[in-house]
PDB file of N, CA and C in Angstrom:
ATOM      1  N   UNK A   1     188.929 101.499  47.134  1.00  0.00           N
ATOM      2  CA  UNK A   1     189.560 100.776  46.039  1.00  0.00           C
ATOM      3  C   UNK A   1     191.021 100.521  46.367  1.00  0.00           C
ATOM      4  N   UNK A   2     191.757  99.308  46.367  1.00  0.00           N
ATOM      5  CA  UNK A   2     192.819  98.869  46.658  1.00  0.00           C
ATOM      6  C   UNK A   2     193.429  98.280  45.320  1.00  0.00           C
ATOM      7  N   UNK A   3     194.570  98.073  45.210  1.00  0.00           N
ATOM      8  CA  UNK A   3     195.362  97.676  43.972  1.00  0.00           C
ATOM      9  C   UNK A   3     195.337  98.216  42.853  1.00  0.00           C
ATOM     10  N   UNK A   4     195.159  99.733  43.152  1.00  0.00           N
ATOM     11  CA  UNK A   4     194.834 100.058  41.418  1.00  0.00           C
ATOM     12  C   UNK A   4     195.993 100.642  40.471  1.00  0.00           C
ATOM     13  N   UNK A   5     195.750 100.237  39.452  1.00  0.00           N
ATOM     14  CA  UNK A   5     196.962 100.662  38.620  1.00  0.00           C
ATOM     15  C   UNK A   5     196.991 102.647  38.444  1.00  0.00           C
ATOM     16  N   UNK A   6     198.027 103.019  38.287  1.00  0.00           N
ATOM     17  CA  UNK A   6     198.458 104.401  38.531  1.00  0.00           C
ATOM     18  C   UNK A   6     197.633 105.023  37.770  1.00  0.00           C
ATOM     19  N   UNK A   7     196.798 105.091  36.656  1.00  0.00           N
ATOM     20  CA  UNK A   7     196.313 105.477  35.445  1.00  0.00           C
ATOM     21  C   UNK A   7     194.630 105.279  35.977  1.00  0.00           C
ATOM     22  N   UNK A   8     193.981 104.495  37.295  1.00  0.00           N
ATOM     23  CA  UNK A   8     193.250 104.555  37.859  1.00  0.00           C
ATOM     24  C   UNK A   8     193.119 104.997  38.782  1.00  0.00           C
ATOM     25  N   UNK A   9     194.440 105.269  39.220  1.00  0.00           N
ATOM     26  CA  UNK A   9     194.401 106.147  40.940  1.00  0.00           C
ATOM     27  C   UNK A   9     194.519 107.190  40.412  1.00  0.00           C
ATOM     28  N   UNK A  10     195.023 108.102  39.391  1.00  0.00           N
ATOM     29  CA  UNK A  10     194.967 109.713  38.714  1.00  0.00           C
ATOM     30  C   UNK A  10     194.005 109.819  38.474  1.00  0.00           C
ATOM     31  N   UNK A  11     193.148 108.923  37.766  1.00  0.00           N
ATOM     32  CA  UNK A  11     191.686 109.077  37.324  1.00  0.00           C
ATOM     33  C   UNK A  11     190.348 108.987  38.566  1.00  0.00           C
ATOM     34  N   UNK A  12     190.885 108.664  39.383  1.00  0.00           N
ATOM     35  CA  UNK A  12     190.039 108.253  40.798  1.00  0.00           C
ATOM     36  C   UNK A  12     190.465 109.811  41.528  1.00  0.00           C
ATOM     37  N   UNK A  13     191.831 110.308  41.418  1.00  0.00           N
ATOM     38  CA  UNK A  13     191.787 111.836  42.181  1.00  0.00           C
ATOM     39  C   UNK A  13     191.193 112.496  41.407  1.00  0.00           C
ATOM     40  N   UNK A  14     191.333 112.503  39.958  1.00  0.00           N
ATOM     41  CA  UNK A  14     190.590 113.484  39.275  1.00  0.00           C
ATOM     42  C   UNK A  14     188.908 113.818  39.678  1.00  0.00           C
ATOM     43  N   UNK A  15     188.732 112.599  39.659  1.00  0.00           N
ATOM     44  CA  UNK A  15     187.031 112.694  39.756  1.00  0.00           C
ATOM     45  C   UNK A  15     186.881 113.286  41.212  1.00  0.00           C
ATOM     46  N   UNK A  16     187.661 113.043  41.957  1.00  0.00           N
ATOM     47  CA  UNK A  16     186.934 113.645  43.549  1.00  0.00           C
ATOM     48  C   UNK A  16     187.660 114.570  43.580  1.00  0.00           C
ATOM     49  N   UNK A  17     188.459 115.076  42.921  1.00  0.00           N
ATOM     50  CA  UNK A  17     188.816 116.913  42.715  1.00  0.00           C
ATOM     51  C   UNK A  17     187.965 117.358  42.407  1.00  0.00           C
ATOM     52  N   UNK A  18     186.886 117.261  41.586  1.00  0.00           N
ATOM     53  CA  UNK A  18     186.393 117.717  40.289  1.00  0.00           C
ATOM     54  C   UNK A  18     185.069 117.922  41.721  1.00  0.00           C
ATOM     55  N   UNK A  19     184.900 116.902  42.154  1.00  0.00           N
ATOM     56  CA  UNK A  19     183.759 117.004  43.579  1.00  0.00           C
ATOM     57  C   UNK A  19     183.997 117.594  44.006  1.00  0.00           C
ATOM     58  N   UNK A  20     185.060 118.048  44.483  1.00  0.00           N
ATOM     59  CA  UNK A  20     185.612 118.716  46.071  1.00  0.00           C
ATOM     60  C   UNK A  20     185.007 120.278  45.208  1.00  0.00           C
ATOM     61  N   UNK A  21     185.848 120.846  44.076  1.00  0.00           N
ATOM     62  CA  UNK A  21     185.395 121.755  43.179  1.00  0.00           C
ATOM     63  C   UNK A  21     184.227 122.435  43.224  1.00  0.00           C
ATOM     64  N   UNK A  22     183.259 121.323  42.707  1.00  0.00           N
ATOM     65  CA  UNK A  22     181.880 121.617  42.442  1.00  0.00           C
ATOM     66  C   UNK A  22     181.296 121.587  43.777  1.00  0.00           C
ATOM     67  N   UNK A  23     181.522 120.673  44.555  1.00  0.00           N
ATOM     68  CA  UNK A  23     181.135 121.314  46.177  1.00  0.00           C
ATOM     69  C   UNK A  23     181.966 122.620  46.832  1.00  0.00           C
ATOM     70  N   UNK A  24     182.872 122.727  46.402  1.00  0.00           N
ATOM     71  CA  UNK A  24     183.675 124.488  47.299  1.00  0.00           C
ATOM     72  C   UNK A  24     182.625 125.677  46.221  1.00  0.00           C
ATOM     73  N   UNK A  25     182.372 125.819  45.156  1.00  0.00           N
ATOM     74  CA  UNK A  25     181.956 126.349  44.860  1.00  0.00           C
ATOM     75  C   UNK A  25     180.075 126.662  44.766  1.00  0.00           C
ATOM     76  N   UNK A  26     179.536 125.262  45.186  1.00  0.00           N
ATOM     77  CA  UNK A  26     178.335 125.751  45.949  1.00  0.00           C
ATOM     78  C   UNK A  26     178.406 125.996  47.640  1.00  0.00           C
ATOM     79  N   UNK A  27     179.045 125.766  48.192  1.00  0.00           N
ATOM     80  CA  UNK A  27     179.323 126.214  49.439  1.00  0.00           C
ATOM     81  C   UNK A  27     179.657 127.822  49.691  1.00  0.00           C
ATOM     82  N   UNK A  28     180.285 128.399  48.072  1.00  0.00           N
ATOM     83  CA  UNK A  28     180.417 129.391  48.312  1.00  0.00           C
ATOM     84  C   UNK A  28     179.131 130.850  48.633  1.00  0.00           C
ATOM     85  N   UNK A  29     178.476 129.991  47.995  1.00  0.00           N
ATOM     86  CA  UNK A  29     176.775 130.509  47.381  1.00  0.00           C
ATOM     87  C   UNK A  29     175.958 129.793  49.017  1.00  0.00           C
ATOM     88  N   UNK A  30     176.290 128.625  49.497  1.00  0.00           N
ATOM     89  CA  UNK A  30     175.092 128.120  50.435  1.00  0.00           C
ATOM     90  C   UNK A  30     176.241 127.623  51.704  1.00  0.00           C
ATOM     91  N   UNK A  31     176.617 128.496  52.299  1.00  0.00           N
ATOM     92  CA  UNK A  31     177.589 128.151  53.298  1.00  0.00           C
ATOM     93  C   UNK A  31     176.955 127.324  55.006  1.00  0.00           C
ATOM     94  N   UNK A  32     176.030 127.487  54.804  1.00  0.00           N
ATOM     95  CA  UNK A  32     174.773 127.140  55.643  1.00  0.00           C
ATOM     96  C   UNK A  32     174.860 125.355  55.149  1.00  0.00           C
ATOM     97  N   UNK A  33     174.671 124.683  54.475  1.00  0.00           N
ATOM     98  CA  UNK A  33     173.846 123.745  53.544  1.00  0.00           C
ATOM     99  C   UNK A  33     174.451 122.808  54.713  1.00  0.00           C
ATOM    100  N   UNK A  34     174.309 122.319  55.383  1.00  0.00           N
ATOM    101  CA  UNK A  34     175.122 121.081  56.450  1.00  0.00           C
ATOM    102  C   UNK A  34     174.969 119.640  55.346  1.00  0.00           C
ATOM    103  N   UNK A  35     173.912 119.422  54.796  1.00  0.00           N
ATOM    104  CA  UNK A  35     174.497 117.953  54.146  1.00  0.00           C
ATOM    105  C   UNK A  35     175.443 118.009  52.981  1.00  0.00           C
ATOM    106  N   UNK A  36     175.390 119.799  52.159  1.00  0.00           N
ATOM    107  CA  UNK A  36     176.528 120.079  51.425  1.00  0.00           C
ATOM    108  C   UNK A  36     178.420 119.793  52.021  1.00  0.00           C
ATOM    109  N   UNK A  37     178.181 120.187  53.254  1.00  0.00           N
ATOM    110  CA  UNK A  37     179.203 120.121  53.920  1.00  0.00           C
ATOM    111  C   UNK A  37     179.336 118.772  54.244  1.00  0.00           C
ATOM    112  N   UNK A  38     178.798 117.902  54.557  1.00  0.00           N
ATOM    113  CA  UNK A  38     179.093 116.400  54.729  1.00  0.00           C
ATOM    114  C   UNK A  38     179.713 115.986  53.691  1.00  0.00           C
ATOM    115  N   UNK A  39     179.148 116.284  52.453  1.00  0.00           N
ATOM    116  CA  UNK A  39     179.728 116.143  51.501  1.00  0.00           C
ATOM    117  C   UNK A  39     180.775 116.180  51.256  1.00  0.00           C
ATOM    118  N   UNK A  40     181.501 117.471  51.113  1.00  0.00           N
ATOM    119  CA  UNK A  40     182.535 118.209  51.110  1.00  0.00           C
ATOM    120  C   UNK A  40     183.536 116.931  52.146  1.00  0.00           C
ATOM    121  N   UNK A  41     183.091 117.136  53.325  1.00  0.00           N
ATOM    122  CA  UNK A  41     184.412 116.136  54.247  1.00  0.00           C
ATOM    123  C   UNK A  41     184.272 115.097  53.868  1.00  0.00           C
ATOM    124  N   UNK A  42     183.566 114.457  53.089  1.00  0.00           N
ATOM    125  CA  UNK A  42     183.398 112.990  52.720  1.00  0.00           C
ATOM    126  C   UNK A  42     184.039 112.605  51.465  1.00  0.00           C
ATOM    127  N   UNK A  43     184.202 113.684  50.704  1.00  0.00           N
ATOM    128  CA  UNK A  43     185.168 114.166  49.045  1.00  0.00           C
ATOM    129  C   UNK A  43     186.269 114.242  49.493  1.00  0.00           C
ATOM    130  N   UNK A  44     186.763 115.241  50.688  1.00  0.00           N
ATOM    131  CA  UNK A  44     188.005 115.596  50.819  1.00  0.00           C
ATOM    132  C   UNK A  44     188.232 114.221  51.749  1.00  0.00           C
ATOM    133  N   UNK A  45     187.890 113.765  52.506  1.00  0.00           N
ATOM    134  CA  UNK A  45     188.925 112.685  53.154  1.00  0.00           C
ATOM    135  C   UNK A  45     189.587 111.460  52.238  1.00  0.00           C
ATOM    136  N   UNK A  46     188.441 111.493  51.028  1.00  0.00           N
ATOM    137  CA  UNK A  46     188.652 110.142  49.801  1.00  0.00           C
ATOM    138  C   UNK A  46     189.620 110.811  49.222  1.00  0.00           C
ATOM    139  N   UNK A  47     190.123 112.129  48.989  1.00  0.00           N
ATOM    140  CA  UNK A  47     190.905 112.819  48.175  1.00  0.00           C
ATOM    141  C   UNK A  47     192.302 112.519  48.893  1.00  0.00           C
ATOM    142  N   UNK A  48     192.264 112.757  50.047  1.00  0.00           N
ATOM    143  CA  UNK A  48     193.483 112.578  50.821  1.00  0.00           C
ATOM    144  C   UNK A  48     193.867 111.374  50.814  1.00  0.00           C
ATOM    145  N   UNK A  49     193.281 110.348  51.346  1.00  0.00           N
ATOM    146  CA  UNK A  49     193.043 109.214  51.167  1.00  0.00           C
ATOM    147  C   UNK A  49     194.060 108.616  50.075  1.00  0.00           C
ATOM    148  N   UNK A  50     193.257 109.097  48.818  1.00  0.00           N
ATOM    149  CA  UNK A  50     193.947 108.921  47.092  1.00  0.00           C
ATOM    150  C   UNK A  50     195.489 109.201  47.126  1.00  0.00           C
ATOM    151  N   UNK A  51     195.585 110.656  47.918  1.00  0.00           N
ATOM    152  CA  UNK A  51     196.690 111.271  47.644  1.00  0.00           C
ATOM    153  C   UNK A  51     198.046 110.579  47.852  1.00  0.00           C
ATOM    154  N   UNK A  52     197.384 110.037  49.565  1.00  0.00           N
ATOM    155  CA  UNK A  52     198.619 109.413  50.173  1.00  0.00           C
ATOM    156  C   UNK A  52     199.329 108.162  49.528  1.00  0.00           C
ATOM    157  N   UNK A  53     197.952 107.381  49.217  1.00  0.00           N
ATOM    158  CA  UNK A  53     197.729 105.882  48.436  1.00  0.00           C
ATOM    159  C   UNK A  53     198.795 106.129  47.379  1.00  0.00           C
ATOM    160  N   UNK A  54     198.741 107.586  46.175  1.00  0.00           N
ATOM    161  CA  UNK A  54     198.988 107.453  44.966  1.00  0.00           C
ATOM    162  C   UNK A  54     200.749 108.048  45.556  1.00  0.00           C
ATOM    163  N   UNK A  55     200.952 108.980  46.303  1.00  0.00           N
ATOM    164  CA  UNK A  55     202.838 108.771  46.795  1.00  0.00           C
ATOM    165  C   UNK A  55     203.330 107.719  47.107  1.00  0.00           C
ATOM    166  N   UNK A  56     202.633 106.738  48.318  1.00  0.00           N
ATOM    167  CA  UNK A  56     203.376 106.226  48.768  1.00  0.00           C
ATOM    168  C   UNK A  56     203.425 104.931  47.135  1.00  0.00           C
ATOM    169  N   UNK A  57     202.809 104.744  46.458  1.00  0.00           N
ATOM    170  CA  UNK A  57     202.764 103.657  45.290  1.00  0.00           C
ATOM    171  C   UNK A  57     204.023 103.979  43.893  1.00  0.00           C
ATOM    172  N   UNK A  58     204.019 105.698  44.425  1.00  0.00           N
ATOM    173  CA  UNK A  58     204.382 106.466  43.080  1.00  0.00           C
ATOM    174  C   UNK A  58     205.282 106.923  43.277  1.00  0.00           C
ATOM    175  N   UNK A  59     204.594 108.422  43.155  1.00  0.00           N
ATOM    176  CA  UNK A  59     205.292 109.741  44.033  1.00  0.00           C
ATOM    177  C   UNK A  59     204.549 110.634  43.893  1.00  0.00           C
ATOM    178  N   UNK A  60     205.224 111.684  44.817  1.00  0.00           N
ATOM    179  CA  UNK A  60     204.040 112.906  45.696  1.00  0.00           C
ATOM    180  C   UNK A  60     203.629 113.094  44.654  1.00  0.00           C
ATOM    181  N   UNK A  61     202.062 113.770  44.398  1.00  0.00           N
ATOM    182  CA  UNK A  61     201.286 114.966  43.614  1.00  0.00           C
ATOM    183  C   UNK A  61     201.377 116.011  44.494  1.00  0.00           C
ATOM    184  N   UNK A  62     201.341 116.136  45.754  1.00  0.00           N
ATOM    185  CA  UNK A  62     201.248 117.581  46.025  1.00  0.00           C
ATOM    186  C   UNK A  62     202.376 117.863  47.412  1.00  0.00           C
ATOM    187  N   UNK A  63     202.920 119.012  47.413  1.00  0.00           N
ATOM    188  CA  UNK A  63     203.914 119.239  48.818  1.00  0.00           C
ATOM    189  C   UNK A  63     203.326 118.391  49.993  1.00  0.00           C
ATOM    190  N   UNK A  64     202.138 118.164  50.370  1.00  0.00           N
ATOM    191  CA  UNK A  64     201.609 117.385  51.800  1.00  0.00           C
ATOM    192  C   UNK A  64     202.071 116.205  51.518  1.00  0.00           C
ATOM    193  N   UNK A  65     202.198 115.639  50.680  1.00  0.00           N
ATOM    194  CA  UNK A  65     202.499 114.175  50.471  1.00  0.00           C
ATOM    195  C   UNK A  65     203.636 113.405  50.344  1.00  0.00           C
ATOM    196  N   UNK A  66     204.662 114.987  49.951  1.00  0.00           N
ATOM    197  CA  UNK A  66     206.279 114.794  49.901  1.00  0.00           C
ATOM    198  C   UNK A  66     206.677 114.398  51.118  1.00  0.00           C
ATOM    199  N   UNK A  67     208.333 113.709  50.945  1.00  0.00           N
ATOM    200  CA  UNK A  67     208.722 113.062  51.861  1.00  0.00           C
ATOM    201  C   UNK A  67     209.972 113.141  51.582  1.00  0.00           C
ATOM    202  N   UNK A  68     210.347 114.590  52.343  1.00  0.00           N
ATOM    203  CA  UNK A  68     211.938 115.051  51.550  1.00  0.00           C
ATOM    204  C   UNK A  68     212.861 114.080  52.345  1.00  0.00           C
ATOM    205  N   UNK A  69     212.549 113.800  53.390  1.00  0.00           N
ATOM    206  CA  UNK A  69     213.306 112.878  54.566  1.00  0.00           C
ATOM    207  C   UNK A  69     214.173 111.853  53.704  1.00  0.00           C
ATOM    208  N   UNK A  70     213.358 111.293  52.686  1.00  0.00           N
ATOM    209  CA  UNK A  70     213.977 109.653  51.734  1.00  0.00           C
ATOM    210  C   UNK A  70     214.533 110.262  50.793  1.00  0.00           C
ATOM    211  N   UNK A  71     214.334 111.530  49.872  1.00  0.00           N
ATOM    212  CA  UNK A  71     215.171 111.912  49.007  1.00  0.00           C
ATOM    213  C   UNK A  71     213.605 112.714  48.124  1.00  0.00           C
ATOM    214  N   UNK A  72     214.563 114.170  47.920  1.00  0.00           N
ATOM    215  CA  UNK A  72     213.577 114.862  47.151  1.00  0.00           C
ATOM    216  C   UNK A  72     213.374 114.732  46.102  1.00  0.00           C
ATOM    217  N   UNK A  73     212.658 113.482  45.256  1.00  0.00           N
ATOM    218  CA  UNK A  73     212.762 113.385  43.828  1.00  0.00           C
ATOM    219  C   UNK A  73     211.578 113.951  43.142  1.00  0.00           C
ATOM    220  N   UNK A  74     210.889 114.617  43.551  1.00  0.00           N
ATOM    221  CA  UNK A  74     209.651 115.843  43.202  1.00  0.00           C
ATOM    222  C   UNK A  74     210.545 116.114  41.789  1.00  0.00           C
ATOM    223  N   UNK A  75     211.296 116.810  41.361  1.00  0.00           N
ATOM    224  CA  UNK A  75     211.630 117.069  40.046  1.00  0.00           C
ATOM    225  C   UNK A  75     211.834 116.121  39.091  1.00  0.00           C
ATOM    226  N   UNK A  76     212.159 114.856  39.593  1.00  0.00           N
ATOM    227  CA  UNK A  76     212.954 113.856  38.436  1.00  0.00           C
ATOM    228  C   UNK A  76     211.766 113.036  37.974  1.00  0.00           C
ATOM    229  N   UNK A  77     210.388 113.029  38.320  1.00  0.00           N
ATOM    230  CA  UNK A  77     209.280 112.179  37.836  1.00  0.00           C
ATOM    231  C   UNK A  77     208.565 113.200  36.982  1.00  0.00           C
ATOM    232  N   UNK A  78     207.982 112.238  35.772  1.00  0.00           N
ATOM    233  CA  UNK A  78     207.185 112.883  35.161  1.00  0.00           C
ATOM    234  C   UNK A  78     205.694 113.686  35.591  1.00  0.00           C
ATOM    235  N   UNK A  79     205.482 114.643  35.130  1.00  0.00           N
ATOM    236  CA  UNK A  79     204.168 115.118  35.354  1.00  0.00           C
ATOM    237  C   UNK A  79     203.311 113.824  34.975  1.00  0.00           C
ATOM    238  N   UNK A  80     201.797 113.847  35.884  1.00  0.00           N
ATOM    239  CA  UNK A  80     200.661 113.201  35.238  1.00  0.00           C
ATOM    240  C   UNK A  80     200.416 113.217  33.520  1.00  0.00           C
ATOM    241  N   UNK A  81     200.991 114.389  33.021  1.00  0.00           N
ATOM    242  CA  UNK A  81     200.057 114.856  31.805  1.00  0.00           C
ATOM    243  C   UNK A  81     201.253 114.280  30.943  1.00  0.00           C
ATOM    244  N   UNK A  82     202.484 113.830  31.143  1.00  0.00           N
ATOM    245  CA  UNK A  82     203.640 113.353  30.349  1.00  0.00           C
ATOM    246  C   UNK A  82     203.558 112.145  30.458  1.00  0.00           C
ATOM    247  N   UNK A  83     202.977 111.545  31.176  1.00  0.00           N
ATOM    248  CA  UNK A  83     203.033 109.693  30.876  1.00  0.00           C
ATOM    249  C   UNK A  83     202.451 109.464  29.839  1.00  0.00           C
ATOM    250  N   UNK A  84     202.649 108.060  29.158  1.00  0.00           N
ATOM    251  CA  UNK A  84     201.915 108.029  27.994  1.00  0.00           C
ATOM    252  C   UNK A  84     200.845 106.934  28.363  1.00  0.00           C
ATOM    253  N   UNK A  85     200.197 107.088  27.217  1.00  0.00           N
ATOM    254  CA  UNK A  85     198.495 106.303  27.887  1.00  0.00           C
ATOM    255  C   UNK A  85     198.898 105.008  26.852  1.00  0.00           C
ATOM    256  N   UNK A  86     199.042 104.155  28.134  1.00  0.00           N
ATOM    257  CA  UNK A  86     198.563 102.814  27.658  1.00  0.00           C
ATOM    258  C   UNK A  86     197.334 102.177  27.640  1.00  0.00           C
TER     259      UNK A  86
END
């Protein structure tokens, strides 16, 4: 997914968190499962994916994505949960 508005790219990490989740936690139980695990790298690369997409558009969600080099503004943006829903 390309061009998406910020309120779809939070909602697009959410959902493949929520995967990555529910796959780490049957992995924990079936560590064996190889198409579980496909899974898993196929959640987490879309997650990363999201992550980078939603800094470089925004700003970081998580330390991997920061980019203290341009200026550390990690404190001065609102949390996800403080924007207001349009």
């Amino acid at each position: 997914m390309q061009n998406r508005s910020q309120e779809q790219l939070l909602y697009w990490i959410d959902m493949v968190s929520m995967m990555l989740v529910d796959l780490t936690e049957y992995l924990d139980t079936h560590p064996f499962d190889e198409a579980a695990m496909d899974h898993f790298n196929h959640y987490q690369s879309l997650y990363q994916k999201a992550l980078k997409e939603y800094a470089e558009a925004y700003e970081p969600l998580t330390l991997s994505t920061a980019h203290p080099e341009n200026m550390w503004t990690w404190g001065l943006s609102k949390n996800p949960w403080e924007r207001s829903a349009n």
